[in-house]
N, C-alpha and C. Protein backbone atom coordinates (compact mmCIF):
# COMPACT_ATOMS: atom_id res chain seq x y z
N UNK A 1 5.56 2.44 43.06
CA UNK A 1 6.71 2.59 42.19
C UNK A 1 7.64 3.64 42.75
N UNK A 2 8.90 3.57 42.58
CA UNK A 2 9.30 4.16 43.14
C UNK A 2 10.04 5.21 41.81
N UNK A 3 11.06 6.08 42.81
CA UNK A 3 11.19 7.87 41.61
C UNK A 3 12.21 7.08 40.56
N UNK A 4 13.03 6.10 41.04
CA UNK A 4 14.28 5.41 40.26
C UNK A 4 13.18 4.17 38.86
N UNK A 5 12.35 3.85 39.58
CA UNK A 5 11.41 2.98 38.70
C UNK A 5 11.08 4.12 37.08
N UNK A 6 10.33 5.14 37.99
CA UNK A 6 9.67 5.78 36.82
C UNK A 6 10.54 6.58 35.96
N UNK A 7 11.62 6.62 36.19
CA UNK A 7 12.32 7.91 35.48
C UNK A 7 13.45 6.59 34.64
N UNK A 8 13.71 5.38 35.06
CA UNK A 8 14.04 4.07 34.00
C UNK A 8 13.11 3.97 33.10
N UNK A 9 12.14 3.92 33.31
CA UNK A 9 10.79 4.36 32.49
C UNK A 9 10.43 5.11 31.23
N UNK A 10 10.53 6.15 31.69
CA UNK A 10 10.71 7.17 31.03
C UNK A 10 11.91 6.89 30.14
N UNK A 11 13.01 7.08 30.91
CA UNK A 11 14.40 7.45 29.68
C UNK A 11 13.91 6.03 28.86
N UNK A 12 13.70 4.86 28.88
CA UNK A 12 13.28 3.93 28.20
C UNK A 12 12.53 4.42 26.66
N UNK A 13 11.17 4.80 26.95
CA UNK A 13 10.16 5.46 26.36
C UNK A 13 11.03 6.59 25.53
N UNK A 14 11.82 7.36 25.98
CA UNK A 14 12.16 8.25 25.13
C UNK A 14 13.21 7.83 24.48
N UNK A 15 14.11 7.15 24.53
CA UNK A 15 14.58 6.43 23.89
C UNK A 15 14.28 5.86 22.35
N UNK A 16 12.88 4.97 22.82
CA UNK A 16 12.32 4.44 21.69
C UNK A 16 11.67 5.12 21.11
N UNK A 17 11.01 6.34 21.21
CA UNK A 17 10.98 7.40 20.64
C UNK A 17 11.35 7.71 19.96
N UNK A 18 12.87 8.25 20.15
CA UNK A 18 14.21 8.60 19.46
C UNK A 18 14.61 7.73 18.34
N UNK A 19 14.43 6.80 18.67
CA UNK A 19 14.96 5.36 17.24
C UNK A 19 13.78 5.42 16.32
N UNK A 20 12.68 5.51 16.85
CA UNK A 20 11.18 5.66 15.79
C UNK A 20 11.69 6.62 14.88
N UNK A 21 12.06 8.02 15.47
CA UNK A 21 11.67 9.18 14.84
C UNK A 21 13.24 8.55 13.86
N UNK A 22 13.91 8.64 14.29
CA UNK A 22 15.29 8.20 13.63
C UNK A 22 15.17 7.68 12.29
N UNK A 23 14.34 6.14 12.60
CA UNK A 23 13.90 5.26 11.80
C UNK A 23 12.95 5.79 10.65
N UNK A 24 12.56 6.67 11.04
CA UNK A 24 11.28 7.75 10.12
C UNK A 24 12.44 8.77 9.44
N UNK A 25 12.80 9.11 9.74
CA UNK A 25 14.22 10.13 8.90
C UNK A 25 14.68 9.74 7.89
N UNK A 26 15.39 8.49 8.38
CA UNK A 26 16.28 7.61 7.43
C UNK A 26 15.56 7.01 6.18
N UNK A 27 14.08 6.35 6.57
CA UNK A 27 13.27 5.61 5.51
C UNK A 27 12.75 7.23 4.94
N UNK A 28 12.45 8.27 5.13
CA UNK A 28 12.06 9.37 4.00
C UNK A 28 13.48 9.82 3.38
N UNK A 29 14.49 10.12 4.35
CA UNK A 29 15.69 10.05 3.32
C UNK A 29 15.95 9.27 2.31
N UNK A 30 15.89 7.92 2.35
CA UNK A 30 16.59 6.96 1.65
C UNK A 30 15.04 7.15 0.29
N UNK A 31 14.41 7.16 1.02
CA UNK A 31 12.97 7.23 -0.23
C UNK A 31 13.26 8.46 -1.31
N UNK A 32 13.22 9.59 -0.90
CA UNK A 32 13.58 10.96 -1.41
C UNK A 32 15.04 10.89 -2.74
N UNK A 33 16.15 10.53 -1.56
CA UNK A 33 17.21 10.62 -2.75
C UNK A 33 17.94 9.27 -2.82
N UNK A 34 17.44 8.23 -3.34
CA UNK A 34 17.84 6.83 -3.56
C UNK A 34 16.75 6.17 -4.68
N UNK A 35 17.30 5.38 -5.29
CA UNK A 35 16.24 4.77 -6.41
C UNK A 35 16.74 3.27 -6.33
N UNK A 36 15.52 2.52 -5.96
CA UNK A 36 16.01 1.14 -5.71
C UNK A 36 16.83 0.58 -6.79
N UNK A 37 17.08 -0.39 -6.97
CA UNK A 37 17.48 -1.46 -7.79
C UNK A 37 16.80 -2.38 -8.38
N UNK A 38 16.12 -2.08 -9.91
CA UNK A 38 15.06 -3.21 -9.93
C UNK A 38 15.51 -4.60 -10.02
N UNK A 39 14.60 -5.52 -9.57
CA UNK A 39 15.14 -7.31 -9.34
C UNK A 39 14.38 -8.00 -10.05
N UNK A 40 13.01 -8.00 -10.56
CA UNK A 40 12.43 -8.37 -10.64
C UNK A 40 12.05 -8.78 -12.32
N UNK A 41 11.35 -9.81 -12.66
CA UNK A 41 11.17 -10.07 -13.73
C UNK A 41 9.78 -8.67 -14.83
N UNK A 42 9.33 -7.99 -13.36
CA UNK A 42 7.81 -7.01 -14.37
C UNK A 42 8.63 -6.20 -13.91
N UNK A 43 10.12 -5.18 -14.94
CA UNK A 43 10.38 -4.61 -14.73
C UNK A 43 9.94 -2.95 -14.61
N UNK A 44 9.10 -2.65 -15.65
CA UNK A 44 7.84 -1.95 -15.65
C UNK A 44 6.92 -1.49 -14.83
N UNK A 45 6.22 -2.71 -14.26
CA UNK A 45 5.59 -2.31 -12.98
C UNK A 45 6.59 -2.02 -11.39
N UNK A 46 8.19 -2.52 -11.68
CA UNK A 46 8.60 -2.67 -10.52
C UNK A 46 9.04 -1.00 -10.61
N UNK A 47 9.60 -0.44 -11.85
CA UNK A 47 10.09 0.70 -11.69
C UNK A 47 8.73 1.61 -11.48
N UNK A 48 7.21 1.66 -12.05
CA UNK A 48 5.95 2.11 -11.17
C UNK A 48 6.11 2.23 -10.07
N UNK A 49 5.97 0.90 -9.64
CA UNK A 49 5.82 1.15 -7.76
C UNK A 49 7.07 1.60 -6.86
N UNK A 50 8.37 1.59 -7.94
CA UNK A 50 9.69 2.94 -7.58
C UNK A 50 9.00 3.80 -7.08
N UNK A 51 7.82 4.55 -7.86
CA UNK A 51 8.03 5.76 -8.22
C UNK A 51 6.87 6.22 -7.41
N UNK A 52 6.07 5.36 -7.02
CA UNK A 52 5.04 5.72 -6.11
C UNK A 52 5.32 5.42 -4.85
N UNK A 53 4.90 4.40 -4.31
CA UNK A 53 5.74 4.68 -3.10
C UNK A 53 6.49 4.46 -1.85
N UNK A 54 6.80 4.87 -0.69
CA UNK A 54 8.47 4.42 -0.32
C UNK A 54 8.79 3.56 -0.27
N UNK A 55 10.20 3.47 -0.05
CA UNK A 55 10.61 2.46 0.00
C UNK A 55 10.53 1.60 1.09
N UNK A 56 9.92 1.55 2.22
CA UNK A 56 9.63 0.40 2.85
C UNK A 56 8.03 -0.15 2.59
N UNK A 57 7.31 0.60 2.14
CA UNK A 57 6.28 -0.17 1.23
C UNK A 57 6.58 -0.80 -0.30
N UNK A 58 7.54 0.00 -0.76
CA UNK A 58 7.62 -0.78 -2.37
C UNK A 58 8.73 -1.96 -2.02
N UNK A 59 9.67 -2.00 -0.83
CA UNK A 59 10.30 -3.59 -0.69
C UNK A 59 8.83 -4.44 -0.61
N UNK A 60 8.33 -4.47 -0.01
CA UNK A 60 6.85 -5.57 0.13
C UNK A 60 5.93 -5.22 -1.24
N UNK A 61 5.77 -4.93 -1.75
CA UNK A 61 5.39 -4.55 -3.22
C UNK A 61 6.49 -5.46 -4.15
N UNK A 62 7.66 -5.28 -3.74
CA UNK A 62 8.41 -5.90 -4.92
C UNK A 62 8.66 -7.54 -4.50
N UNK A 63 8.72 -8.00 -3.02
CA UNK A 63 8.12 -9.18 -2.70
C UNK A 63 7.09 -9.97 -2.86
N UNK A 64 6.13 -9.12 -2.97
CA UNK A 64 4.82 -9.55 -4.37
C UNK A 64 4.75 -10.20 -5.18
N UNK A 65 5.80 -8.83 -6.32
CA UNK A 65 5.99 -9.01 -7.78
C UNK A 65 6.73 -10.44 -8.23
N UNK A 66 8.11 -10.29 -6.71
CA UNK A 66 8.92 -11.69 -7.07
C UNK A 66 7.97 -13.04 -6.78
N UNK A 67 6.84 -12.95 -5.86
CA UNK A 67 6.54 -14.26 -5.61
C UNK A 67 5.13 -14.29 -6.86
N UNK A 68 5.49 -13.61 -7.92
CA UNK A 68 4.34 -13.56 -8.68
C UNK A 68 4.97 -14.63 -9.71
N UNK A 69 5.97 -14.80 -9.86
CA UNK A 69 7.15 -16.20 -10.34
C UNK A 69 6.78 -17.47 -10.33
N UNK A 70 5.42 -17.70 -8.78
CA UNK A 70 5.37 -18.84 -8.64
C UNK A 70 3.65 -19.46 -8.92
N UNK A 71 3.32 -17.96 -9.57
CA UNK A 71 1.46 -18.08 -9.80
C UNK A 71 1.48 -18.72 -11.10
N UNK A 72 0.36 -19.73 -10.87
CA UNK A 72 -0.01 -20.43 -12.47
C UNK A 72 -1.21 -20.30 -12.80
N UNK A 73 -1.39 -20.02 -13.67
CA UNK A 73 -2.87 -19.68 -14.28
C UNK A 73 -3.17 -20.93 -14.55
N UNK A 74 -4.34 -21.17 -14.00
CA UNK A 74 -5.25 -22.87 -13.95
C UNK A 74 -6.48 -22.86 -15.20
N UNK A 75 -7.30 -21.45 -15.06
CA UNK A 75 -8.02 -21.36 -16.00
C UNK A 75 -8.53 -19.64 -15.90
N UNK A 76 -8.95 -19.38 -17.39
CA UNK A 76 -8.99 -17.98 -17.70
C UNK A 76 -10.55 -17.96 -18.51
N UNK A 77 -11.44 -17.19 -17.79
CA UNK A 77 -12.58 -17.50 -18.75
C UNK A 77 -12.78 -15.84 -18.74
N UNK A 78 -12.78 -15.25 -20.29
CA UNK A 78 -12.89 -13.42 -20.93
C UNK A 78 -14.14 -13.41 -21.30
N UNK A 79 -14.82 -12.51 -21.00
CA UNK A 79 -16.32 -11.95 -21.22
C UNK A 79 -15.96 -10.96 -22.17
N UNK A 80 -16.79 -9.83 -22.68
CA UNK A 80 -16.98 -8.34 -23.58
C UNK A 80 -16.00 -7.88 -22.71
N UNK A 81 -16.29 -7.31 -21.01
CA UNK A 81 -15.49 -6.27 -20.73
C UNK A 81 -15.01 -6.87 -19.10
N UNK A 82 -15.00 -8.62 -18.67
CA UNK A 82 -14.43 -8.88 -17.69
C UNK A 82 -13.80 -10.33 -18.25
N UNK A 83 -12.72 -10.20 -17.11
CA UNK A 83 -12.09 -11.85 -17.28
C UNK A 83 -11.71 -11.92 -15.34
N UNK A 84 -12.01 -13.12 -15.82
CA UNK A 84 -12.11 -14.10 -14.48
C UNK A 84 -10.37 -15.25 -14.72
N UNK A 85 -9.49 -14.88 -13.67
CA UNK A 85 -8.36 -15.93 -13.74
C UNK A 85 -8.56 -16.10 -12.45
N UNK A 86 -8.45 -18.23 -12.44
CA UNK A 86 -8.21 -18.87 -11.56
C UNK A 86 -6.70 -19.51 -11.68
N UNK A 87 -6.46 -19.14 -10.49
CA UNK A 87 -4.71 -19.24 -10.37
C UNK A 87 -4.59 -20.04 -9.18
N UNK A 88 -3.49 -20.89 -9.35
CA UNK A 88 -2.54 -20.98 -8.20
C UNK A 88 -0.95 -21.13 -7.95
N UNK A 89 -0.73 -21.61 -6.84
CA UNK A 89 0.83 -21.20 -7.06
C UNK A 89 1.47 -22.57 -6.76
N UNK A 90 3.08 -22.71 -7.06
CA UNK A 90 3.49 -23.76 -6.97
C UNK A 90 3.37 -24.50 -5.78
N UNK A 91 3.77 -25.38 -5.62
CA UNK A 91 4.08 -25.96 -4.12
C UNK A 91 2.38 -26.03 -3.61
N UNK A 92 1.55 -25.56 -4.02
CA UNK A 92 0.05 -25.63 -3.66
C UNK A 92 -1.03 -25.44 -4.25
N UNK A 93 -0.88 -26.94 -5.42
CA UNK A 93 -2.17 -27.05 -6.13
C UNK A 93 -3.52 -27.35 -6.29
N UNK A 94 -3.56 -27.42 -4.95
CA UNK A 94 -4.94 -27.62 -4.17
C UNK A 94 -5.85 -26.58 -3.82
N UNK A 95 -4.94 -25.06 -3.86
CA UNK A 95 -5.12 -23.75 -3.55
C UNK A 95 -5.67 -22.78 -4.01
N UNK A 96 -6.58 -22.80 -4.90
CA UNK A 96 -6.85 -21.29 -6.24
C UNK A 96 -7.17 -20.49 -5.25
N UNK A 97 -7.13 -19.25 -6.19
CA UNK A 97 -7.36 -18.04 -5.92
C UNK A 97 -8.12 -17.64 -7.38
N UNK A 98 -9.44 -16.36 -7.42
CA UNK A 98 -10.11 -16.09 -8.43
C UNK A 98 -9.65 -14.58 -8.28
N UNK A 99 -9.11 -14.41 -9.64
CA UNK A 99 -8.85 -12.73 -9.54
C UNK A 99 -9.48 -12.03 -11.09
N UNK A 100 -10.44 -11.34 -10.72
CA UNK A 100 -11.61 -10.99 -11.67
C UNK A 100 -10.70 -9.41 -12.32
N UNK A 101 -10.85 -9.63 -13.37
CA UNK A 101 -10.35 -7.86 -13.97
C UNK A 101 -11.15 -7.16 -15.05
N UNK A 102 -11.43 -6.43 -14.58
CA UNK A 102 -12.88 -5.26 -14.99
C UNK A 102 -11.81 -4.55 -16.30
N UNK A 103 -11.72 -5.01 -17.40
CA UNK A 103 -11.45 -4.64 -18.79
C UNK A 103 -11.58 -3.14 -18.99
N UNK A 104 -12.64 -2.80 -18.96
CA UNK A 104 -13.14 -1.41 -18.96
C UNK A 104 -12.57 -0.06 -17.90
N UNK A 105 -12.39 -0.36 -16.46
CA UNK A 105 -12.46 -0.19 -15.86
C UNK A 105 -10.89 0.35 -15.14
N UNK A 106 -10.16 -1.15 -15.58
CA UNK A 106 -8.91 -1.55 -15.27
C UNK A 106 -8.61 -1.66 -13.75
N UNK A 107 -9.70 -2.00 -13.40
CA UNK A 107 -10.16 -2.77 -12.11
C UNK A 107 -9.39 -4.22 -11.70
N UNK A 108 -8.74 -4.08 -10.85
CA UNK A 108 -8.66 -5.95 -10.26
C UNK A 108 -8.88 -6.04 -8.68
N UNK A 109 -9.46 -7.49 -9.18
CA UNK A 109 -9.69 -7.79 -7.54
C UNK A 109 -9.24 -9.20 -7.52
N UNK A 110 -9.00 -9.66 -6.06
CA UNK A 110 -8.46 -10.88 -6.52
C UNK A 110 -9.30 -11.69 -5.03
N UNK A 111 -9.44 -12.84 -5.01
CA UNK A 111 -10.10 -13.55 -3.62
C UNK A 111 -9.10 -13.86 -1.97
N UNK A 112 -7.74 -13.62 -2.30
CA UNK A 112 -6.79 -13.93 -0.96
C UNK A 112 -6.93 -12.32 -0.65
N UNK A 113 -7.96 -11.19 -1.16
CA UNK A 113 -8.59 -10.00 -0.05
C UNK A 113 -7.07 -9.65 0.47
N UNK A 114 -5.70 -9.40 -0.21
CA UNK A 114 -4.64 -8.99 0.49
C UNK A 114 -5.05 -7.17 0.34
N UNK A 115 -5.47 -7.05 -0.72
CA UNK A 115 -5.73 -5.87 -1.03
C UNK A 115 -6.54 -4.68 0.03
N UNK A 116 -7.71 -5.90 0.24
CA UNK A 116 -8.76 -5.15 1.19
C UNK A 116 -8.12 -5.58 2.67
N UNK A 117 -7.31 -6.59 3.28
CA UNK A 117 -6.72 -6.52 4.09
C UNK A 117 -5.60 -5.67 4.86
N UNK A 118 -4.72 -5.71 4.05
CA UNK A 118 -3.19 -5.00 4.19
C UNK A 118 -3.45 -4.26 3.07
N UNK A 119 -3.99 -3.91 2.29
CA UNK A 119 -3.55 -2.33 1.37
C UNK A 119 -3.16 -2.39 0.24
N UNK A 120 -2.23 -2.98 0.12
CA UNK A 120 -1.01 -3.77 -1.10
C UNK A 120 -1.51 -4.89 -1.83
N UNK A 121 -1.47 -4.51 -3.13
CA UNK A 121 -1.28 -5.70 -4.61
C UNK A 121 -1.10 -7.14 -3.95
N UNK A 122 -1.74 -8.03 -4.53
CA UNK A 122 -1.02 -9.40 -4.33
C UNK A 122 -0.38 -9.63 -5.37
N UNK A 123 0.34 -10.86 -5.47
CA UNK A 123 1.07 -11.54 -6.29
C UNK A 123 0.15 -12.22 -7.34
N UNK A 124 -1.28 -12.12 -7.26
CA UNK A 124 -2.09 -13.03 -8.35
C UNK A 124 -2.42 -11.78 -8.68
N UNK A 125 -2.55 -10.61 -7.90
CA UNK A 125 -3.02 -9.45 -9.19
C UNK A 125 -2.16 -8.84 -10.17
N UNK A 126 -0.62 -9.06 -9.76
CA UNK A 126 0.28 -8.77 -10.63
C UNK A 126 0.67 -9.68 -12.10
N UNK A 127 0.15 -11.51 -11.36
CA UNK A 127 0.26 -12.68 -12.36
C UNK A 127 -0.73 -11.44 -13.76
N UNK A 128 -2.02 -11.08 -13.02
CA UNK A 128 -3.11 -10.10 -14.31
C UNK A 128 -2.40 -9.73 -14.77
N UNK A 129 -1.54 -8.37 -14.67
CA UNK A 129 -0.96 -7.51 -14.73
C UNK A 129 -0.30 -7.95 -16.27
N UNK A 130 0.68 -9.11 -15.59
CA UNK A 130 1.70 -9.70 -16.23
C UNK A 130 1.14 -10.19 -17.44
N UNK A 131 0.02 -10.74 -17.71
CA UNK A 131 -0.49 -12.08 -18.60
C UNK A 131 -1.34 -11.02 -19.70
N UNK A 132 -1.92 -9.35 -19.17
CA UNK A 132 -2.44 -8.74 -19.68
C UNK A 132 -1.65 -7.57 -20.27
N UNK A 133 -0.38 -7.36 -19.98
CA UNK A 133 0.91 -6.72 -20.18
C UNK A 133 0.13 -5.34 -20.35
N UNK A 134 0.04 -5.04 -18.90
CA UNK A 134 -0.64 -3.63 -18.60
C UNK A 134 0.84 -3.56 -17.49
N UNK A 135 1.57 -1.98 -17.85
CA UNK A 135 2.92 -2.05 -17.53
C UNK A 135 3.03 -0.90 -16.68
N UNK A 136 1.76 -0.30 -16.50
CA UNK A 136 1.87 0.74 -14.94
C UNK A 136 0.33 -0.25 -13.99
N UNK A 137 0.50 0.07 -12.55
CA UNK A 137 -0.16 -0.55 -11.56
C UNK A 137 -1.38 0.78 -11.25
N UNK A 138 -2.46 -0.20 -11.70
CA UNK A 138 -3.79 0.56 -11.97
C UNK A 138 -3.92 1.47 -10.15
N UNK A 139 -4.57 2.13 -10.61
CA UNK A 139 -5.31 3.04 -9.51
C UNK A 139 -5.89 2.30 -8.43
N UNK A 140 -6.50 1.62 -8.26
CA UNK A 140 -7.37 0.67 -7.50
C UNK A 140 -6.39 -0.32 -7.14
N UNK A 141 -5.35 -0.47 -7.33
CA UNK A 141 -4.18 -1.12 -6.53
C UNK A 141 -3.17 -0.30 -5.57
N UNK A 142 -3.94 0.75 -5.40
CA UNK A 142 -2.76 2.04 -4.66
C UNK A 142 -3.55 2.64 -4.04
N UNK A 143 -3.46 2.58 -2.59
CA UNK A 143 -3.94 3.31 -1.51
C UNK A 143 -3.18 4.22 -1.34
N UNK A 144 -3.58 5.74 -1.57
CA UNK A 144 -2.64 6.82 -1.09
C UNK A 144 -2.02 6.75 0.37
N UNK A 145 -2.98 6.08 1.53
CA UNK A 145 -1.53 5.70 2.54
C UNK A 145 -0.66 5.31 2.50
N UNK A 146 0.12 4.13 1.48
CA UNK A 146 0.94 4.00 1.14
C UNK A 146 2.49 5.11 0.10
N UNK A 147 1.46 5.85 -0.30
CA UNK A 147 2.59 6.00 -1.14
C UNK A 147 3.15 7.11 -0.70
N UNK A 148 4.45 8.02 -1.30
CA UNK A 148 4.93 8.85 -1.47
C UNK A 148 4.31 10.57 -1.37
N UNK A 149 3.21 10.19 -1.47
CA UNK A 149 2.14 11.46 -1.27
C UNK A 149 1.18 11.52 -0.34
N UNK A 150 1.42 10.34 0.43
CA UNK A 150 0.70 10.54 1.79
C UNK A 150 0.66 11.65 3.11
N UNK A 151 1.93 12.02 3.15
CA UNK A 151 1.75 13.45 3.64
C UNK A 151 1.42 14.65 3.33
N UNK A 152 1.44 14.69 2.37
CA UNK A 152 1.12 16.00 1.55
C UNK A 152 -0.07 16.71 1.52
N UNK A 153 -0.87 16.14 1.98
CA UNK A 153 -2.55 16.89 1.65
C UNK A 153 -2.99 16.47 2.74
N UNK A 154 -2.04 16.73 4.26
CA UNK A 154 -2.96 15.80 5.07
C UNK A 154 -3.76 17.51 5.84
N UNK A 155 -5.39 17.74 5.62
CA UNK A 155 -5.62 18.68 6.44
C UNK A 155 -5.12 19.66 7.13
N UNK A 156 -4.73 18.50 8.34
CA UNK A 156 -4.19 19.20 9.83
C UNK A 156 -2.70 19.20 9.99
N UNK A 157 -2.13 19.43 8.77
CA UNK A 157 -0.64 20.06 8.63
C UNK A 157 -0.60 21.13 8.21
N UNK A 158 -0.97 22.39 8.88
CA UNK A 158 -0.97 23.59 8.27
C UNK A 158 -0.90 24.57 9.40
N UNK A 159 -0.72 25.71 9.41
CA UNK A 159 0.13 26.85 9.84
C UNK A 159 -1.45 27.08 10.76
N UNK A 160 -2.63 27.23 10.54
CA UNK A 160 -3.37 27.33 10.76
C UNK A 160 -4.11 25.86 11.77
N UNK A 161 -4.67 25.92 13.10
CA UNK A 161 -4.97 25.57 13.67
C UNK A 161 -6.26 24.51 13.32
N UNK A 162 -6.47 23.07 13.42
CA UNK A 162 -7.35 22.26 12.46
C UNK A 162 -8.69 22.02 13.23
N UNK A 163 -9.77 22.54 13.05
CA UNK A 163 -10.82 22.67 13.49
C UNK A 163 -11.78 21.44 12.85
N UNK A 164 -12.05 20.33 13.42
CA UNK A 164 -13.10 19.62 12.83
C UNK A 164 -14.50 19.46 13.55
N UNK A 165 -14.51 20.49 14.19
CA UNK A 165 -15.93 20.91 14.54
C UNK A 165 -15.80 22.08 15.36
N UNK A 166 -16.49 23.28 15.36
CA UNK A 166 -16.81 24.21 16.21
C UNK A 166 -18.33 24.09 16.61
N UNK A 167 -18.75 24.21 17.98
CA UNK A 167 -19.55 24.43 18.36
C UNK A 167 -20.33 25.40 18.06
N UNK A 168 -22.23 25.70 18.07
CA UNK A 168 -22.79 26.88 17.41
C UNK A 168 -22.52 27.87 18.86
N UNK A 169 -22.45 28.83 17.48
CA UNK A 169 -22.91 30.24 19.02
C UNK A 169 -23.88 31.01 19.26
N UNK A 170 -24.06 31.25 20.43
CA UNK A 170 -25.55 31.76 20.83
C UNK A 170 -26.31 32.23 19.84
N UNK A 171 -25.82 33.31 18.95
CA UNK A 171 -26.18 33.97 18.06
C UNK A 171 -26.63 32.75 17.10
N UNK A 172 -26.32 31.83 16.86
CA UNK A 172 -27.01 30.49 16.12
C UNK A 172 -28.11 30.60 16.47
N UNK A 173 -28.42 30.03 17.62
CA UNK A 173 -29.73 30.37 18.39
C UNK A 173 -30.62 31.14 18.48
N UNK A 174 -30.52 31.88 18.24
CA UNK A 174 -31.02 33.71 18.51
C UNK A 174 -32.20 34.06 17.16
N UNK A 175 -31.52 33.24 15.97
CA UNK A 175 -32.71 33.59 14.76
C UNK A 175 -33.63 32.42 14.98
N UNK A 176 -33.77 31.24 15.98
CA UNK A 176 -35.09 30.31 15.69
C UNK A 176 -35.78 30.95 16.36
């Protein structure tokens, strides 16, 4: 390679760098002092996930909510303290999905695993949401990586140097 290769290279790399960090500015700015626009029919839960967190996770959160428009509840069978909804959505009635909700608990889980996949609510756990008119988004639907408070408590942001292991010292040794 030659010195003209690597240093195109480079300014390249730093470049994209530069637009990342940029891109990271702008989405905590716009998160910080901007309040979306709610669109959505669960206005309730949409102004929740406002408020938790940013806004380039709560646009895909509120893409959710809107495609939660197209979930149909097929069948609903309620126990003492669980209910079981089998859902599907338009355009694909061949398709269920089982999304179980722990009554007690205020637990949901749903079987398209978007949750345990990507992080984020599906659209059949919000159909719950909706049909059970529970109007904030339970705990167990919110991964603190996502939200608004994800930096805040991270350890190894502190003035102080982040140690996740020190080695023993001799003197360890010395009392066996």
């Amino acid at each position: 390679s030659t010195p003209s290769n690597s240093s195109a290279a480079s300014d390249v790399y730093k470049r994209q760098l530069r637009n990342i960090r940029t891109t990271e500015t702008s989405n905590e700015f716009k998160t910080k002092y901007s309040t979306p626009v709610l669109r959505t029919h669960l206005q309730s839960l949409e102004k929740h996930a406002a408020q938790l967190f940013p806004l380039r996770v709560f646009l895909k959160v509120r893409d959710e909510m809107l495609r939660e428009g197209a979930v149909i509840e097929v069948k609903t069978v309620k126990a003492v303290d669980v209910a079981l909804y089998i859902v599907t959505e338009f355009g694909t009635p061949t398709t269920c999905w089982n999304v179980i909700h722990n009554l007690q608990e205020n637990h949901i889980q749903c079987s398209c695993q978007m949750m345990e996949s990507v992080g984020l609510p599906c659209r059949h756990m919000f159909h719950v949401l909706k049909v059970e008119q529970i109007e904030k988004i339970p705990d167990n639907m919110v991964l603190r990586r996502w939200t608004k408070k994800a930096k805040e408590h991270n350890t190894c942001r502190t003035t102080k140097p982040c140690l996740l292991y020190t080695s023993p010292s001799p003197r360890d040794y010395a009392a066996s």
